[in-house]
N, C-alpha and C. Protein backbone atom coordinates (compact mmCIF):
# COMPACT_ATOMS: atom_id res chain seq x y z
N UNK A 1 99.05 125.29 84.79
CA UNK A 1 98.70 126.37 85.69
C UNK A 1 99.79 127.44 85.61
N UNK A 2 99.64 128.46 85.49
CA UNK A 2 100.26 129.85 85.04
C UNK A 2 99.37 130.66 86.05
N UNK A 3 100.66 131.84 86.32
CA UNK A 3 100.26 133.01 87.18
C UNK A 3 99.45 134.13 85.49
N UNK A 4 98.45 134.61 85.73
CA UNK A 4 97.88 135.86 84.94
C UNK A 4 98.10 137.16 85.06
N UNK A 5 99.26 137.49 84.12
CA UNK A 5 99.60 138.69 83.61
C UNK A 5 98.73 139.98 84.32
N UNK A 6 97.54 139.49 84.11
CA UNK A 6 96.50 140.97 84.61
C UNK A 6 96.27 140.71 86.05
N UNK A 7 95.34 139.85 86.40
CA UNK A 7 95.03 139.64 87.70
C UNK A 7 95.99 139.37 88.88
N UNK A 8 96.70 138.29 88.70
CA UNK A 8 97.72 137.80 89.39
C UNK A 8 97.67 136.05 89.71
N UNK A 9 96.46 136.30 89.61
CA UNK A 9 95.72 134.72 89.98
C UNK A 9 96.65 133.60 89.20
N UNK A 10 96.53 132.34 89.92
CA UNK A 10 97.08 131.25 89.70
C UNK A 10 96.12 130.92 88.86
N UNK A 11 95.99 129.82 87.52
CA UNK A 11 95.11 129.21 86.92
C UNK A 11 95.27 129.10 85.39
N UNK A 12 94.82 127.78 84.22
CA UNK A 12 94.80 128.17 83.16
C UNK A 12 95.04 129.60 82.18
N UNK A 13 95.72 129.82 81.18
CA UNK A 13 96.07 131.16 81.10
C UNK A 13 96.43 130.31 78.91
N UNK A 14 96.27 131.84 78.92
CA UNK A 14 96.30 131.70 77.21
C UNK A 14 96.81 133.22 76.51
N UNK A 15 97.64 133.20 75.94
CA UNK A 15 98.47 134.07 75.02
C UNK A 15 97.50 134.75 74.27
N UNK A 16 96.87 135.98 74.73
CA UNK A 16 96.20 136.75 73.92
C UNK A 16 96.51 138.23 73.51
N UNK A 17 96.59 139.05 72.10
CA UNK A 17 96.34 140.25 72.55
C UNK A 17 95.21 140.91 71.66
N UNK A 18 94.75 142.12 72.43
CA UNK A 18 94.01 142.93 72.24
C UNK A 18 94.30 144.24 71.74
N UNK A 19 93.85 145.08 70.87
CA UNK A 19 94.00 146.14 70.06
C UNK A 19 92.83 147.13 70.03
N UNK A 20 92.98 148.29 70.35
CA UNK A 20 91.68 149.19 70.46
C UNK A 20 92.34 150.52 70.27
N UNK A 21 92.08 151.33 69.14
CA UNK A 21 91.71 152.39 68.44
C UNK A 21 91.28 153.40 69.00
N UNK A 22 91.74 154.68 69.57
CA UNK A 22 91.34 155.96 69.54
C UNK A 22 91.22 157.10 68.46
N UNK A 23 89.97 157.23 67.54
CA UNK A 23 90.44 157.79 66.54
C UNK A 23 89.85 159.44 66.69
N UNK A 24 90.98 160.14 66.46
CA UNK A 24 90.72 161.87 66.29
C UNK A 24 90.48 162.70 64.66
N UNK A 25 90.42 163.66 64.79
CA UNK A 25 89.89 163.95 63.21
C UNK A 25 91.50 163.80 62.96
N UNK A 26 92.31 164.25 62.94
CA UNK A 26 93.55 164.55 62.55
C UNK A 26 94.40 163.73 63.14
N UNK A 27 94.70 163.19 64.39
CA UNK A 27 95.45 161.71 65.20
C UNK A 27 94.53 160.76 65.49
N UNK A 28 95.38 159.91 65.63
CA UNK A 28 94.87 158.65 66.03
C UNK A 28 95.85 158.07 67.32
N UNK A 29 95.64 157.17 68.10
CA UNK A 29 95.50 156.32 68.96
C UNK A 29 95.49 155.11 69.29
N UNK A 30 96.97 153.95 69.76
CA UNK A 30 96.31 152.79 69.18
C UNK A 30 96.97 152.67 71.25
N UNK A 31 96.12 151.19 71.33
CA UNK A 31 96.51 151.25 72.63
C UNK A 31 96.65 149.29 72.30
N UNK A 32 97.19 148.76 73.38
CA UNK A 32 97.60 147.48 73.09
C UNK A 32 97.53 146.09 74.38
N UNK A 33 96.83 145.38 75.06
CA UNK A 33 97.15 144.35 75.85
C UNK A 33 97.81 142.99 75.15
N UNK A 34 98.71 142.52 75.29
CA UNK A 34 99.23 141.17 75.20
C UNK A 34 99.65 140.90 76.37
N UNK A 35 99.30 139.34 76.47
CA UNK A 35 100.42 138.45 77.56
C UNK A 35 99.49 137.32 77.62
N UNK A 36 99.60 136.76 78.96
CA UNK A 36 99.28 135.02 79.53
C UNK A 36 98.24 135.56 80.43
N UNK A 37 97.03 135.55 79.90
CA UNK A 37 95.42 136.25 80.54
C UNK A 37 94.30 134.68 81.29
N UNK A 38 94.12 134.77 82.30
CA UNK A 38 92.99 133.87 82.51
C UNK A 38 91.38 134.21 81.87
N UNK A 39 90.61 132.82 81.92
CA UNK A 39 89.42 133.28 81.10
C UNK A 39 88.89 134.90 81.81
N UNK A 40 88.56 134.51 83.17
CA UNK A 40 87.58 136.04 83.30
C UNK A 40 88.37 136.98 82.52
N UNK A 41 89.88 137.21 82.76
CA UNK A 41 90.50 138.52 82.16
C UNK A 41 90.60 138.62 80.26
N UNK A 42 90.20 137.69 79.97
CA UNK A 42 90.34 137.71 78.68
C UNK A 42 88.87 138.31 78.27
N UNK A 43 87.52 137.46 78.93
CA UNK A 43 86.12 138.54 78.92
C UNK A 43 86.36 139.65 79.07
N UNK A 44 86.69 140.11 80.13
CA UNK A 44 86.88 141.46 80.58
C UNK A 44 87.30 142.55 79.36
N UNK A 45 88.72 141.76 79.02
CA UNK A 45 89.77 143.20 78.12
C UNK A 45 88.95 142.94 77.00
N UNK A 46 88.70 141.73 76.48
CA UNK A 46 87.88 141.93 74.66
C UNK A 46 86.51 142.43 74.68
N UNK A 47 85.95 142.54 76.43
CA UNK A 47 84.49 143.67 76.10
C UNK A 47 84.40 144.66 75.86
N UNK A 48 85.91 145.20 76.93
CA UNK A 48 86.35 146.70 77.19
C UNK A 48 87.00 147.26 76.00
N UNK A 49 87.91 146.12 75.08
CA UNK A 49 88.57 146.87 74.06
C UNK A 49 87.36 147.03 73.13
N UNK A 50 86.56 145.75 72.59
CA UNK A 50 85.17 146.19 71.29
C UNK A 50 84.74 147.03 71.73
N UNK A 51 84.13 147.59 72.94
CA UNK A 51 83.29 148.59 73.09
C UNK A 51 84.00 150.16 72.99
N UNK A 52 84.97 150.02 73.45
CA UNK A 52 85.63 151.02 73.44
C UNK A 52 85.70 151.22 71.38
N UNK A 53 86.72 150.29 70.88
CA UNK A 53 86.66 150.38 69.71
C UNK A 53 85.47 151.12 68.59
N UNK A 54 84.19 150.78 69.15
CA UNK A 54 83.02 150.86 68.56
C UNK A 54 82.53 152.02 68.81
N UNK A 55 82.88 152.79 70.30
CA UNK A 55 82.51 154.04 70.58
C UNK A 55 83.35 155.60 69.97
N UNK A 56 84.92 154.80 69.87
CA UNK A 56 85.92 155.88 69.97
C UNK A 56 86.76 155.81 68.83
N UNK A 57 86.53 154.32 67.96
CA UNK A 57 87.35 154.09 67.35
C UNK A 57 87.40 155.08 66.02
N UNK A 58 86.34 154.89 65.37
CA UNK A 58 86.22 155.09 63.63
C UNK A 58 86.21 156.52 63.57
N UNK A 59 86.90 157.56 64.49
CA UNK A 59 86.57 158.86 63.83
C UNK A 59 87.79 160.05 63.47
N UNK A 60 88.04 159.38 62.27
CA UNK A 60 89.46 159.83 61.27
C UNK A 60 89.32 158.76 60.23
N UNK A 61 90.03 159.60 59.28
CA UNK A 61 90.35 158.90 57.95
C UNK A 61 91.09 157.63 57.88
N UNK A 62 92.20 157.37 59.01
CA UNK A 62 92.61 155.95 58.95
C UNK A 62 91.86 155.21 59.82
N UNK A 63 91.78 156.22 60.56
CA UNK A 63 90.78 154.95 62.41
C UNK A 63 89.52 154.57 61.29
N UNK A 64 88.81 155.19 60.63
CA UNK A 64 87.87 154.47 59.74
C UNK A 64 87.96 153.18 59.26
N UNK A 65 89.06 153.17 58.51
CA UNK A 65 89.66 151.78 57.85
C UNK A 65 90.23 150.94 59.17
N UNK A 66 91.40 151.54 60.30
CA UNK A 66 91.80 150.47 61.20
C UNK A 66 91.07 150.20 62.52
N UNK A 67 90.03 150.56 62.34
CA UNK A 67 88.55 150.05 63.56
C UNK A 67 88.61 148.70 63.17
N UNK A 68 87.80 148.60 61.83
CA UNK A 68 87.30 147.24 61.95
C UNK A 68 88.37 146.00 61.43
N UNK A 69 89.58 146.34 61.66
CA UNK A 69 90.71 145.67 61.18
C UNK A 69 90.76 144.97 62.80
N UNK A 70 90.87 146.30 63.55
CA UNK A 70 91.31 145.53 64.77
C UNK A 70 90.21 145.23 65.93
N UNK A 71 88.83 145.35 65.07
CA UNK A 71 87.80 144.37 65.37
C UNK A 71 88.11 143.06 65.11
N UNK A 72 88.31 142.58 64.04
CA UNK A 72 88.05 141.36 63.88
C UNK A 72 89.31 140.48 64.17
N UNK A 73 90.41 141.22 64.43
CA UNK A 73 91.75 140.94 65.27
C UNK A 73 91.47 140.65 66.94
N UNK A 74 90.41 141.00 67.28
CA UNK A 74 90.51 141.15 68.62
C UNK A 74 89.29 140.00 68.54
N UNK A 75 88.38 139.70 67.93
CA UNK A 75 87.40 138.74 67.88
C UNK A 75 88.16 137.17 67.31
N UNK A 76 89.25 137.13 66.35
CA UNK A 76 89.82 135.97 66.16
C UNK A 76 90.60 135.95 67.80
N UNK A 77 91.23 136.54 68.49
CA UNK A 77 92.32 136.14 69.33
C UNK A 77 91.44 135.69 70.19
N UNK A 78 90.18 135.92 70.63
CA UNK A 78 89.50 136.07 71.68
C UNK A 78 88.82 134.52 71.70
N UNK A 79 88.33 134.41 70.31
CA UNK A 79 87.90 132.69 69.68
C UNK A 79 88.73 131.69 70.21
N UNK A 80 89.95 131.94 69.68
CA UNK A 80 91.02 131.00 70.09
C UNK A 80 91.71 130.95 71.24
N UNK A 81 91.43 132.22 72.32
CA UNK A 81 92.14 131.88 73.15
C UNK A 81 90.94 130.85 74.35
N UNK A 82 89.50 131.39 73.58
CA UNK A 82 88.47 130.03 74.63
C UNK A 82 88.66 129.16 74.03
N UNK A 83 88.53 128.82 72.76
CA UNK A 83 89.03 127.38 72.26
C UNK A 83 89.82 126.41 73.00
N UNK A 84 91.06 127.40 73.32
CA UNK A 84 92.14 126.79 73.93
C UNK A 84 91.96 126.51 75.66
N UNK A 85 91.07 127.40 76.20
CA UNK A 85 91.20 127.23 77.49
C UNK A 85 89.37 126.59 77.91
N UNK A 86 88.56 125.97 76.44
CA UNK A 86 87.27 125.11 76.80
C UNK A 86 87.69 124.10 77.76
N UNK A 87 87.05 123.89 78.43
CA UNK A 87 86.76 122.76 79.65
C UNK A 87 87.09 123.36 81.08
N UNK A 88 87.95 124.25 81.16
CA UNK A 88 88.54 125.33 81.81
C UNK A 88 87.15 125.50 82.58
């Protein structure tokens, strides 16, 4: 039992982070959550970061290429951090 980084709440907690992409024609944008997240907060940030990613991410020449990099970065951490907290 661990206090959660985001919420505050007492309960199971798992080392995750999240990565989500603001991409501009000319800048880009990277924004970042890590720490010790309980399950709801871990749903929460990997809906808010893919969607966000998917809406805002891909539009520039690198955000093109580092969208779906830190798609599938944010979909492995997200695997493993329920893995780790199943039965939970």
């Amino acid at each position: 039992m661990e206090l959660c980084q985001a919420c505050k709440n007492m309960g199971q907690t798992r080392n995750v982070t999240f990565r989500r992409n603001v991409g501009m024609l000319f800048l880009r944008k990277s924004y970042k959550i890590e720490g010790n997240l309980c399950k709801p907060c871990i749903h929460s940030y990997f809906w808010k970061f893919s969607g966000l990613n998917l809406l805002m991410g891909p539009w520039g020449t690198i955000s093109l290429v580092l969208t779906p990099i830190y798609l599938v970065q944010n979909v492995a951490s997200y695997v493993g951090a329920l893995h780790g907290l199943r039965g939970t």
